[in-house]
C-alpha atoms as a PDB file:
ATOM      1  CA  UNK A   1       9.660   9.128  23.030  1.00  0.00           C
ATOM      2  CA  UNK A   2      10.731   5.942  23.670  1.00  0.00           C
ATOM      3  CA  UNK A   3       8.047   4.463  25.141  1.00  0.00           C
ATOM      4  CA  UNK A   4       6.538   2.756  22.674  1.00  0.00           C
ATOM      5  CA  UNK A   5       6.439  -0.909  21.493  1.00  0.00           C
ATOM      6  CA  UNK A   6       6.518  -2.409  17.657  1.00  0.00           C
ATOM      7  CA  UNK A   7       5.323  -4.721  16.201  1.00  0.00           C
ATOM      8  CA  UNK A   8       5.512  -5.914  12.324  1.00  0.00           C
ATOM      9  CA  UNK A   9       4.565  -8.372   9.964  1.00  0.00           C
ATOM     10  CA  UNK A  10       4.966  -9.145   6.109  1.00  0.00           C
ATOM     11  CA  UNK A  11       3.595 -12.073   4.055  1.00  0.00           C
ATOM     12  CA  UNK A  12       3.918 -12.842   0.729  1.00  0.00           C
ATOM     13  CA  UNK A  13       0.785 -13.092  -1.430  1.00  0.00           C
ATOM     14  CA  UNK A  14       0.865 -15.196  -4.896  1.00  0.00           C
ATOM     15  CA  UNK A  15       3.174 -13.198  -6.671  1.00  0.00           C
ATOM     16  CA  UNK A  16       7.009 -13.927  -7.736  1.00  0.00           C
ATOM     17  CA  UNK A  17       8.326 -11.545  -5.390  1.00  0.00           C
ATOM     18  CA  UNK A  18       7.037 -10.147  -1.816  1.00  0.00           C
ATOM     19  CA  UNK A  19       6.555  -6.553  -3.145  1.00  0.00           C
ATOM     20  CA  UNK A  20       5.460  -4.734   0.179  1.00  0.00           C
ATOM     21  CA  UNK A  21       8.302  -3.618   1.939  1.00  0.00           C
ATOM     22  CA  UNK A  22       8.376  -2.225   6.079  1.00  0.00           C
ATOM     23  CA  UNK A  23      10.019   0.873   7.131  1.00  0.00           C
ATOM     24  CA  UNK A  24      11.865   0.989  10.807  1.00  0.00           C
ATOM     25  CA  UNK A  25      14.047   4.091  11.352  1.00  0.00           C
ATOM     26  CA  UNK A  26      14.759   4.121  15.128  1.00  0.00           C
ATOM     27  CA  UNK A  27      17.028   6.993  15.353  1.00  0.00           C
ATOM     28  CA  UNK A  28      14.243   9.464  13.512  1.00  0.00           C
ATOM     29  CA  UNK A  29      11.178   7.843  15.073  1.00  0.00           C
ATOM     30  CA  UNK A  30       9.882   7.090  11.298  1.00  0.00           C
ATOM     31  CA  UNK A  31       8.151   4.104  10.839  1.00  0.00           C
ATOM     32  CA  UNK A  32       6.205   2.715   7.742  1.00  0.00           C
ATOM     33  CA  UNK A  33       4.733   0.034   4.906  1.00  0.00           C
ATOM     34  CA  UNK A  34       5.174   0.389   1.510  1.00  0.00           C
ATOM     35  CA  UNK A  35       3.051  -1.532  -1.184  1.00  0.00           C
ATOM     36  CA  UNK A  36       5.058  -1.534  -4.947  1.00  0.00           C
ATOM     37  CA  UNK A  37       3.007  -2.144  -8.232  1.00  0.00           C
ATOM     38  CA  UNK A  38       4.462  -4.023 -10.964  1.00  0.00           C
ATOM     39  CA  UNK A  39       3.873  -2.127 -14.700  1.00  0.00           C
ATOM     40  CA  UNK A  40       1.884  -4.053 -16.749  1.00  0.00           C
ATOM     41  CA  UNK A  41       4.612  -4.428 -18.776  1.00  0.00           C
ATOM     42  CA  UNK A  42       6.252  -8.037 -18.205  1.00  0.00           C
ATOM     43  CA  UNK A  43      10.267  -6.140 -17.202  1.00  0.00           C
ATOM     44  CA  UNK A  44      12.242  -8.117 -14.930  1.00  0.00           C
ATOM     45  CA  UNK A  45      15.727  -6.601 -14.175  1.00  0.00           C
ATOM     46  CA  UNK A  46      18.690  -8.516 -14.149  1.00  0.00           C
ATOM     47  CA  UNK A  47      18.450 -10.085 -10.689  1.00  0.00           C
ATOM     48  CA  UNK A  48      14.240 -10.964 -11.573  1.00  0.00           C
ATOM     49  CA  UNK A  49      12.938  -8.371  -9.735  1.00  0.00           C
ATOM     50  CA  UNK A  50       9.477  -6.885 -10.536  1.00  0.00           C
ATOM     51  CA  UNK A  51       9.026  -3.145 -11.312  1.00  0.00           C
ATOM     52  CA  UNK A  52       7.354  -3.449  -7.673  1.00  0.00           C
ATOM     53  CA  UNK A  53       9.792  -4.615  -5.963  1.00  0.00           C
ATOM     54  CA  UNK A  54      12.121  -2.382  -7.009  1.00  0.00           C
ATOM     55  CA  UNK A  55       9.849   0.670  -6.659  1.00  0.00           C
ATOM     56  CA  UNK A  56       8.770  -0.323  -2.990  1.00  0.00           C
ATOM     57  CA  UNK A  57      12.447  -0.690  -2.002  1.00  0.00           C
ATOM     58  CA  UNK A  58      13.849   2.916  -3.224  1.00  0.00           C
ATOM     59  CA  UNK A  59      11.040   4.288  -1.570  1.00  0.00           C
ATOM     60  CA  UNK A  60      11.479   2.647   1.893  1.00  0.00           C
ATOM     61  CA  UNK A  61      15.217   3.427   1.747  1.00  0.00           C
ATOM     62  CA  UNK A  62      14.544   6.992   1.181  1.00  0.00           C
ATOM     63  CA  UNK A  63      12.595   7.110   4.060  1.00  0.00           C
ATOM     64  CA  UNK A  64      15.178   4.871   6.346  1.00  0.00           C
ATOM     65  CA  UNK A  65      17.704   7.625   6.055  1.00  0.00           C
ATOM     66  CA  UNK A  66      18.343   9.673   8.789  1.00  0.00           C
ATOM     67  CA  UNK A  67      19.408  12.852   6.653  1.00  0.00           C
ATOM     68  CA  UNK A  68      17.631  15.831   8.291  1.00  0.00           C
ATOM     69  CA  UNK A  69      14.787  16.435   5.264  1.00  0.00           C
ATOM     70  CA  UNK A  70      10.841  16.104   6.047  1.00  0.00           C
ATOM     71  CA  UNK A  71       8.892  13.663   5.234  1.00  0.00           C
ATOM     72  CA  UNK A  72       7.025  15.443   2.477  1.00  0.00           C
ATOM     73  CA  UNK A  73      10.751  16.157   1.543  1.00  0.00           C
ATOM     74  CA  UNK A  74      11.677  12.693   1.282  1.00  0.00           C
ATOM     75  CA  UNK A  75       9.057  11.736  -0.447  1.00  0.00           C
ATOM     76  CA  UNK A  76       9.288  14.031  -3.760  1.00  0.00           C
ATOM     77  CA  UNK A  77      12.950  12.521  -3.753  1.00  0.00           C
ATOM     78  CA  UNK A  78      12.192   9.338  -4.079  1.00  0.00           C
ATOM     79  CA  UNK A  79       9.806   9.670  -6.384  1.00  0.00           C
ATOM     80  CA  UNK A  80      12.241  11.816  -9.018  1.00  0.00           C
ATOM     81  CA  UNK A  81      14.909   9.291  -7.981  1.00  0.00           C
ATOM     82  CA  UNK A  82      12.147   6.471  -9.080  1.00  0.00           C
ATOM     83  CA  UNK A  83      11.710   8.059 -12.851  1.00  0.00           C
ATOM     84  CA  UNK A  84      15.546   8.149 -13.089  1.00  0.00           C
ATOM     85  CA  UNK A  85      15.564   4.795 -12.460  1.00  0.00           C
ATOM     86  CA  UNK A  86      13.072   3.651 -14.880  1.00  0.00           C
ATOM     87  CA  UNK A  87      14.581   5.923 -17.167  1.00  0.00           C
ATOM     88  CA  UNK A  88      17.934   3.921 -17.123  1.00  0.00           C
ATOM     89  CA  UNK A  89      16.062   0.909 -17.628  1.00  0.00           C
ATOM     90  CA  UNK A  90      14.590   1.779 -20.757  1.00  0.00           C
ATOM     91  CA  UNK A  91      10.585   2.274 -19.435  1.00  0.00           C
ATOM     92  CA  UNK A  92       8.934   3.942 -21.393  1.00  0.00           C
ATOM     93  CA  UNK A  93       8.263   6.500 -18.734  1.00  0.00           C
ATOM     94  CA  UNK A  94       5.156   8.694 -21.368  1.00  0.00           C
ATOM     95  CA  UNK A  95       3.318   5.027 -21.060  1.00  0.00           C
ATOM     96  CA  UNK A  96       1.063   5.045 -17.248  1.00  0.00           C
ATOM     97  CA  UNK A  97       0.692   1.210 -18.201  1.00  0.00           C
ATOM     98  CA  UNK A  98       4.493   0.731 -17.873  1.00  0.00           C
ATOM     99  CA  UNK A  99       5.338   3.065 -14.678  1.00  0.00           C
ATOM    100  CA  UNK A 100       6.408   1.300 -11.649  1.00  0.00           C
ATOM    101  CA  UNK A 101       4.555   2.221  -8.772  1.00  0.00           C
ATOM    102  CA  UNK A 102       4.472   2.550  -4.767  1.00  0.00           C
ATOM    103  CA  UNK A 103       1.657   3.435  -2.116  1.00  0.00           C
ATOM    104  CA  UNK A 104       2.606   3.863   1.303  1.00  0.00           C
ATOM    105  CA  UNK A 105       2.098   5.657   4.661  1.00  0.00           C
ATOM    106  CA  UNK A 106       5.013   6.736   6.549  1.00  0.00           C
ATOM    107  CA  UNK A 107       4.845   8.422   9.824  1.00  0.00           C
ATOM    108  CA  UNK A 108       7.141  10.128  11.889  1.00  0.00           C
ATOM    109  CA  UNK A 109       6.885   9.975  15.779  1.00  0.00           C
ATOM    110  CA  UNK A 110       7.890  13.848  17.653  1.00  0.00           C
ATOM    111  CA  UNK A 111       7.251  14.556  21.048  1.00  0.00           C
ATOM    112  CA  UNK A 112       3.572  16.008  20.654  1.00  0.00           C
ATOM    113  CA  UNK A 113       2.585  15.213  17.625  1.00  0.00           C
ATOM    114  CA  UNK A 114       2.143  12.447  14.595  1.00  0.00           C
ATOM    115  CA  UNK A 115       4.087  13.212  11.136  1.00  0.00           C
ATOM    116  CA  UNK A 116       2.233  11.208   8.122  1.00  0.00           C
ATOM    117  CA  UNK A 117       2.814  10.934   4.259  1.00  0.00           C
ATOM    118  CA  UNK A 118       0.481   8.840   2.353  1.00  0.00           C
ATOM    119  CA  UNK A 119       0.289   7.542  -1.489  1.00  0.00           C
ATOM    120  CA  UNK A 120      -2.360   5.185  -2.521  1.00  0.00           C
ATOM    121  CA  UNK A 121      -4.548   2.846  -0.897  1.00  0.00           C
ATOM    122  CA  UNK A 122      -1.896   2.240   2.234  1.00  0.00           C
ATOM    123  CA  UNK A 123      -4.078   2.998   5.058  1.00  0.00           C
ATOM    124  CA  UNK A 124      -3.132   4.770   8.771  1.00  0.00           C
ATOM    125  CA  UNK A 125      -5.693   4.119  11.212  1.00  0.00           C
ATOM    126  CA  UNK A 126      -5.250   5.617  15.180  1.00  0.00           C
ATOM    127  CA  UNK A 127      -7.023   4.508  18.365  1.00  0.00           C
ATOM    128  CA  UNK A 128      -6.980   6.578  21.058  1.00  0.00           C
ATOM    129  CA  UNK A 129      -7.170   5.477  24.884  1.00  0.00           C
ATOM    130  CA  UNK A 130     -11.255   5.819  25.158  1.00  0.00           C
ATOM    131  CA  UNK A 131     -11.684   2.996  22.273  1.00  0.00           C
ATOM    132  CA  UNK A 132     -12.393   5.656  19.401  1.00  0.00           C
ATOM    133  CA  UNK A 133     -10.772   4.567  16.304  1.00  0.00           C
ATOM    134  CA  UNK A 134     -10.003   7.337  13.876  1.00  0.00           C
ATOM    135  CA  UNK A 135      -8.765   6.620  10.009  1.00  0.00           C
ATOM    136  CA  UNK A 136      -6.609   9.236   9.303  1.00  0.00           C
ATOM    137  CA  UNK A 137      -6.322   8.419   5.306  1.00  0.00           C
ATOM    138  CA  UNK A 138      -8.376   7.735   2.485  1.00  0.00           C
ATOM    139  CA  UNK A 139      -7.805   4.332   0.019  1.00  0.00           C
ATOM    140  CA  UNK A 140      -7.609   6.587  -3.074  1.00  0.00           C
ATOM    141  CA  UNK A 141      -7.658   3.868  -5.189  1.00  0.00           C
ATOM    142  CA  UNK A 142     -11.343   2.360  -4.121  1.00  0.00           C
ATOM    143  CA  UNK A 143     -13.721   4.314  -6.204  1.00  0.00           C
ATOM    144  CA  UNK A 144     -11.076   2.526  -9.504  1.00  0.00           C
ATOM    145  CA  UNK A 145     -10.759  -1.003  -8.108  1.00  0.00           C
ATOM    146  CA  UNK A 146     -15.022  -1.423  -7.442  1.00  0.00           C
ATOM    147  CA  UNK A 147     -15.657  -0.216 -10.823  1.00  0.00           C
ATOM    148  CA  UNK A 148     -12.853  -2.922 -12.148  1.00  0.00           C
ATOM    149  CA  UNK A 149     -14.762  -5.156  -9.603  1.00  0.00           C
ATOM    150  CA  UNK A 150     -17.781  -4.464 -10.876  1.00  0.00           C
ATOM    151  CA  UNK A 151     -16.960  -5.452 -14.574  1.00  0.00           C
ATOM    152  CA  UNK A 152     -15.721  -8.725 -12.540  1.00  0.00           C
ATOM    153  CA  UNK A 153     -18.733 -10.011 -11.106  1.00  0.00           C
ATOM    154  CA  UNK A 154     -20.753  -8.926 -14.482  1.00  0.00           C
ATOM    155  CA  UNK A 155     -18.493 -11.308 -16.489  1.00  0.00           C
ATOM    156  CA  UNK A 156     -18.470 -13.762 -13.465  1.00  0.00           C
ATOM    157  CA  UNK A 157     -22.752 -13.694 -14.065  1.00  0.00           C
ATOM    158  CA  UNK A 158     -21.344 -14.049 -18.007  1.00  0.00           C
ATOM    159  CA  UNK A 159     -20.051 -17.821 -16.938  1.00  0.00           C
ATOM    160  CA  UNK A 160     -16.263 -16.593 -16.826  1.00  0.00           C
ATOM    161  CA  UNK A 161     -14.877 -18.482 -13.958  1.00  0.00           C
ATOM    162  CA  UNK A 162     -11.296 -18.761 -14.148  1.00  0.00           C
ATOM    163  CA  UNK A 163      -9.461 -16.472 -12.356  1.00  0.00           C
ATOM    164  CA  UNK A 164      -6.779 -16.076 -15.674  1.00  0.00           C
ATOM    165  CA  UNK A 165      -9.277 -15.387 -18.107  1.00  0.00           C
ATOM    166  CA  UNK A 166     -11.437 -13.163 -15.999  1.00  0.00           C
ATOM    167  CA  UNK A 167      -7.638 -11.075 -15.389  1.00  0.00           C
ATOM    168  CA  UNK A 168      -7.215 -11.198 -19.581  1.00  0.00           C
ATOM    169  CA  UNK A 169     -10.557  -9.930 -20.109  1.00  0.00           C
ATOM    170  CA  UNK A 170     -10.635  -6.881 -16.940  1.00  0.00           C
ATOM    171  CA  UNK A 171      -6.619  -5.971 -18.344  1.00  0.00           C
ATOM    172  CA  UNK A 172      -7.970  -2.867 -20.706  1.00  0.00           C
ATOM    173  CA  UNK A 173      -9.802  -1.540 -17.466  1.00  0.00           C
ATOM    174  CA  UNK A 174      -6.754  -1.929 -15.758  1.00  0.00           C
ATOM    175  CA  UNK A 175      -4.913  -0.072 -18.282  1.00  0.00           C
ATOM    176  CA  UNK A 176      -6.872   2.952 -18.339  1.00  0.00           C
ATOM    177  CA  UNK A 177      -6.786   2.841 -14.407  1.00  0.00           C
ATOM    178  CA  UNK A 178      -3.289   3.008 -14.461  1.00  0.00           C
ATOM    179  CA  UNK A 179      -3.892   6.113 -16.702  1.00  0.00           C
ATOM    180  CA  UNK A 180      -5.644   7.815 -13.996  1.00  0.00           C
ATOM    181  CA  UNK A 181      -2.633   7.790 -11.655  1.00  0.00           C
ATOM    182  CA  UNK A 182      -1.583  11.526 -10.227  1.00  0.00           C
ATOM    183  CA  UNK A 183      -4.689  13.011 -11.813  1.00  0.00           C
ATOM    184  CA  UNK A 184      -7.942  14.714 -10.938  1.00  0.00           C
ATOM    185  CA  UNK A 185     -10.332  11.881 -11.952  1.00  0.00           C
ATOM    186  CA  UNK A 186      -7.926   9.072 -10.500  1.00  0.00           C
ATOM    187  CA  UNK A 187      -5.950   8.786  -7.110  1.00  0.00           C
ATOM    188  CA  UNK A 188      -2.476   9.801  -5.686  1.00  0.00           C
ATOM    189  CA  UNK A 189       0.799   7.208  -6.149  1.00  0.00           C
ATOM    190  CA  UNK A 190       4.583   7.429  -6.265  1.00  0.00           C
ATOM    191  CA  UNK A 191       4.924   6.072 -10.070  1.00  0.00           C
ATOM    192  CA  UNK A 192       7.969   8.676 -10.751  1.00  0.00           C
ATOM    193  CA  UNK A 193       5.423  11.143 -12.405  1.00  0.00           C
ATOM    194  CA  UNK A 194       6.193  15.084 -12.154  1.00  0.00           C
ATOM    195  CA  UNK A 195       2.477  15.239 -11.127  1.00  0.00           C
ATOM    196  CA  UNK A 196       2.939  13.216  -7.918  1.00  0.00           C
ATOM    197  CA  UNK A 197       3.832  15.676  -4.990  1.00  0.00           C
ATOM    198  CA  UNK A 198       0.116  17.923  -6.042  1.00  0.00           C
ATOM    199  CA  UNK A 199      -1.470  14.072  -5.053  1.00  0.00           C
ATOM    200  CA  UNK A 200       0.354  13.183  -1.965  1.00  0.00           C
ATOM    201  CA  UNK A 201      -1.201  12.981   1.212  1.00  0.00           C
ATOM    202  CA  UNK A 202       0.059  14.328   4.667  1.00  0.00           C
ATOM    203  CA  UNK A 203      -0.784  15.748   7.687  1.00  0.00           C
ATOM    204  CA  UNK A 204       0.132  16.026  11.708  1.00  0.00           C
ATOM    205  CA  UNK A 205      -2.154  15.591  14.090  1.00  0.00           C
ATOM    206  CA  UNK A 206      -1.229  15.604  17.970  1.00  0.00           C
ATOM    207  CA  UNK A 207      -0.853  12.444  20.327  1.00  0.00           C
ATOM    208  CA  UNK A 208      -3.052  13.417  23.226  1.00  0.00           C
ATOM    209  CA  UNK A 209      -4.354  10.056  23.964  1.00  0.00           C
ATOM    210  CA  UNK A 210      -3.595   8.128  21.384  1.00  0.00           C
ATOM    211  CA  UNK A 211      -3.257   4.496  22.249  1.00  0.00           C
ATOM    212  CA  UNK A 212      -1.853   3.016  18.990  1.00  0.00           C
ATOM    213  CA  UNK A 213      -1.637   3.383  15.682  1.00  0.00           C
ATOM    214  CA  UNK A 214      -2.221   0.826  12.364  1.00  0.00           C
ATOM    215  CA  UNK A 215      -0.258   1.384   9.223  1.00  0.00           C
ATOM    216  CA  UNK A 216      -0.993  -1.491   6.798  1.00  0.00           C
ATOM    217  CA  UNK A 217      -0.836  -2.090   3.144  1.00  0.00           C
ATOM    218  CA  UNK A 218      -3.979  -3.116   1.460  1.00  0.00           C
ATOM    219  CA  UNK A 219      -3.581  -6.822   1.212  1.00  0.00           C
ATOM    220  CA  UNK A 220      -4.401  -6.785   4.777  1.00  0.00           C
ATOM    221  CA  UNK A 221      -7.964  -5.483   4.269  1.00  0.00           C
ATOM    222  CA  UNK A 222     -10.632  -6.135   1.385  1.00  0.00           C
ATOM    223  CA  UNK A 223     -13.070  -3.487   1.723  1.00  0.00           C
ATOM    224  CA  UNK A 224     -15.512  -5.948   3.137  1.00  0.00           C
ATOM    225  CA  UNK A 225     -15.060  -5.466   6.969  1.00  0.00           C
ATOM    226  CA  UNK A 226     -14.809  -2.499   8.589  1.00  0.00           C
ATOM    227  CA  UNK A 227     -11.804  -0.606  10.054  1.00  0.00           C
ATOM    228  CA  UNK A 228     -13.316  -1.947  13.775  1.00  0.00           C
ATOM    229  CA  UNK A 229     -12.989  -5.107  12.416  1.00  0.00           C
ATOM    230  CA  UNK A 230      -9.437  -5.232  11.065  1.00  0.00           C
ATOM    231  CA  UNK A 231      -8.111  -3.118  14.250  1.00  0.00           C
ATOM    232  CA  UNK A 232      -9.618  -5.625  17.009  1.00  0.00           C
ATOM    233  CA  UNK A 233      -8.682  -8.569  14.717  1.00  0.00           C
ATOM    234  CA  UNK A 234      -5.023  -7.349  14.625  1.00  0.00           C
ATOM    235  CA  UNK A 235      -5.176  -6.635  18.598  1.00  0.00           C
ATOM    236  CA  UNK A 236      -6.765  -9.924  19.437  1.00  0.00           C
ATOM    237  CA  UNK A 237      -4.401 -12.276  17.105  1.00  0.00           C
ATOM    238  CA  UNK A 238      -1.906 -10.120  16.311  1.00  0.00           C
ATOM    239  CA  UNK A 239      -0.520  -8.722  13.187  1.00  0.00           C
ATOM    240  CA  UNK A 240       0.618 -12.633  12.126  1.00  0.00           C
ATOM    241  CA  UNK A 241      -2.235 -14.248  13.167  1.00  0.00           C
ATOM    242  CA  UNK A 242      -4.459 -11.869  11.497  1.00  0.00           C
ATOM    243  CA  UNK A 243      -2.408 -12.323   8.338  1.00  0.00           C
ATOM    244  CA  UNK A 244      -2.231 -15.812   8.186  1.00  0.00           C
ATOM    245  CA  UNK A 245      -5.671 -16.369   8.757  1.00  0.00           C
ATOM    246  CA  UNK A 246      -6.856 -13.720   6.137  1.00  0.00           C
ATOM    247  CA  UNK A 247      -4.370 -15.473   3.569  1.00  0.00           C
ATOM    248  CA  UNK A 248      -6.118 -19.279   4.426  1.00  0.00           C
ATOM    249  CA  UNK A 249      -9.449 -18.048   4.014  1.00  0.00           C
ATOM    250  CA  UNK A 250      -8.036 -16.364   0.618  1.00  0.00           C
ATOM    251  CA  UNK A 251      -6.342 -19.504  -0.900  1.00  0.00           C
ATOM    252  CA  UNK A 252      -9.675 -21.606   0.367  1.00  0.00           C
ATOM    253  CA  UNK A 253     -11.390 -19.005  -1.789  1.00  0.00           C
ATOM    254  CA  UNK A 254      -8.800 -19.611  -4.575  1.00  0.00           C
ATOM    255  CA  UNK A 255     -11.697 -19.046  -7.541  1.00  0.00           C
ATOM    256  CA  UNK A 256     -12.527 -15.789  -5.689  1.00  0.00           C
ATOM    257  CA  UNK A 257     -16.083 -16.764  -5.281  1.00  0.00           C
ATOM    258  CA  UNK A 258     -16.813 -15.719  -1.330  1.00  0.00           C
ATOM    259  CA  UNK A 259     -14.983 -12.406  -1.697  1.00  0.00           C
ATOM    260  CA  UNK A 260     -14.653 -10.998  -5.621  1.00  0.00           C
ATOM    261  CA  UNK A 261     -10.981  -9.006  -5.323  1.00  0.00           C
ATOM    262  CA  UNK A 262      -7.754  -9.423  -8.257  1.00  0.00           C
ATOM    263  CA  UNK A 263      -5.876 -11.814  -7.093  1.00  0.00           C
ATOM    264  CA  UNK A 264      -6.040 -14.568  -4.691  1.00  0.00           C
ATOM    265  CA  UNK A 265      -3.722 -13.604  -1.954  1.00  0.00           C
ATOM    266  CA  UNK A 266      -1.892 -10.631  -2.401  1.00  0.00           C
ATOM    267  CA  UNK A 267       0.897  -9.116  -0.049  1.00  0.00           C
ATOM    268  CA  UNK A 268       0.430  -8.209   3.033  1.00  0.00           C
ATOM    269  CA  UNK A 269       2.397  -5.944   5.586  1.00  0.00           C
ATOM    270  CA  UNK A 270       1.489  -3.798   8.664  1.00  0.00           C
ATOM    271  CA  UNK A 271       3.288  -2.436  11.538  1.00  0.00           C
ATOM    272  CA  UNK A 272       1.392  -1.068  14.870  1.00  0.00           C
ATOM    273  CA  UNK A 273       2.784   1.558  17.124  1.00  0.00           C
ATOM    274  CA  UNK A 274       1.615   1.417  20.714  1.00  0.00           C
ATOM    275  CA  UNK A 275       2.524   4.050  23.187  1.00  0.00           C
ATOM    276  CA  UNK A 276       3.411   2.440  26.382  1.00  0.00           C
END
């Protein structure tokens, strides 16, 4: 059990606040990356913190106690602990467009076996000792963001070119997608709805052979390459090389003509597992 080695990385993307968020519990073996969501709602608390922020961080501190519960367990917590939250701060909590939000994938590390808990687009990939590289998870929230990207590169044709106008113009698409959170026609995420533990992901699957495992948040891949790709980049540069190079080639792209995506550089955290 304790021979593995860890290795993390976080960058912040454009926004105010680094909203991804890493989760290291030693003592339990559980290890993780969290991605918040800001509402689309402009609410700041007190200190200036995002909805995001805020909603990444309760959910990585539920899962860095050691306290006994599952992971599954742990993760319906949060999320009623999340609505509470935005409760007390006066969110309108009826409104999808105003819900904080969280993806993530958490695993826990037993003897034989891999523990895993997923919401949204956070992806866990595995590569076993052969080469073969298995994606355990699904990013939920593709078949929403190509349709949004879609309505992009139509108004990009249309002669819209600024990356703030081109945001104003996609922000009723992004309101209804928000509206599709925790439901059949949408994708799975800890936003503090009662819906949420029917749309969360898990699963075990044993360690014969496994080699290492990925857990990233989805600023660290853009659809474009494929998981082969991202896992030999990550093993030849490392997680912060990786990163930083992904995040120049985004701010060179800063019109987000190369690669169409939301925003320019947005955060990025991932945390590999090797078995020694």
């Amino acid at each position: 059990m304790n021979h593995r080695e860890v290795e993390t990385y976080t960058l912040q993307g454009d926004g105010e606040w680094n909203e991804d968020a890493l989760v290291i519990n030693e003592a339990a073996a559980v290890y993780g990356v969290v991605d918040g969501a800001t509402s689309l709602s402009p609410y700041r608390n007190p200190e200036g913190f995002t909805g995001g922020y805020l909603a990444a961080r309760l959910a990585a501190g539920y899962f860095e106690e050691v306290n006994g519960l599952t992971l599954e367990e742990r993760a319906v917590q949060a999320n009623a602990r999340l609505r509470e939250v935005m409760e007390a701060e006066g969110v309108n909590v009826l409104k999808p467009s105003e819900l904080w939000s969280a993806a993530y994938i958490i695993v826990r590390i037993n003897t034989f076996s891999i523990e895993y808990v997923q919401s949204g687009d956070c992806m866990l990939l595995c590569k076993y000792k052969d080469g073969t590289l298995r994606a355990l998870t699904h990013t939920q929230v593709a078949h929403i963001d190509q349709r949004t990207l879609n309505r992009m590169a139509e108004l990009i044709a249309g002669g819209v070119k600024e990356p703030v106008e081109l945001r104003r113009l996609l922000m009723p698409m992004l309101q209804d997608n928000r509206s599709k959170a925790n439901t059949l026609e949408g994708y799975g995420v800890m936003n503090g709805s009662p819906e949420f533990p029917h749309f969360l992901e898990k699963g075990t699957f044993n360690r014969a052979n496994v080699e290492s495992i990925y857990l990233v948040t989805d600023g660290l891949f853009t659809g474009v390459e494929g998981w082969d790709k991202l896992v030999a980049g990550i093993d030849h540069k490392g997680l912060k090389g990786y990163t930083d190079d992904l995040y120049t080639a985004e701010q060179e792209d800063a019109r987000l003509q190369a690669t169409l995506r939301l925003k320019v550089s947005d955060d990025k955290t991932g945390l590999v597992l090797r078995f020694l």
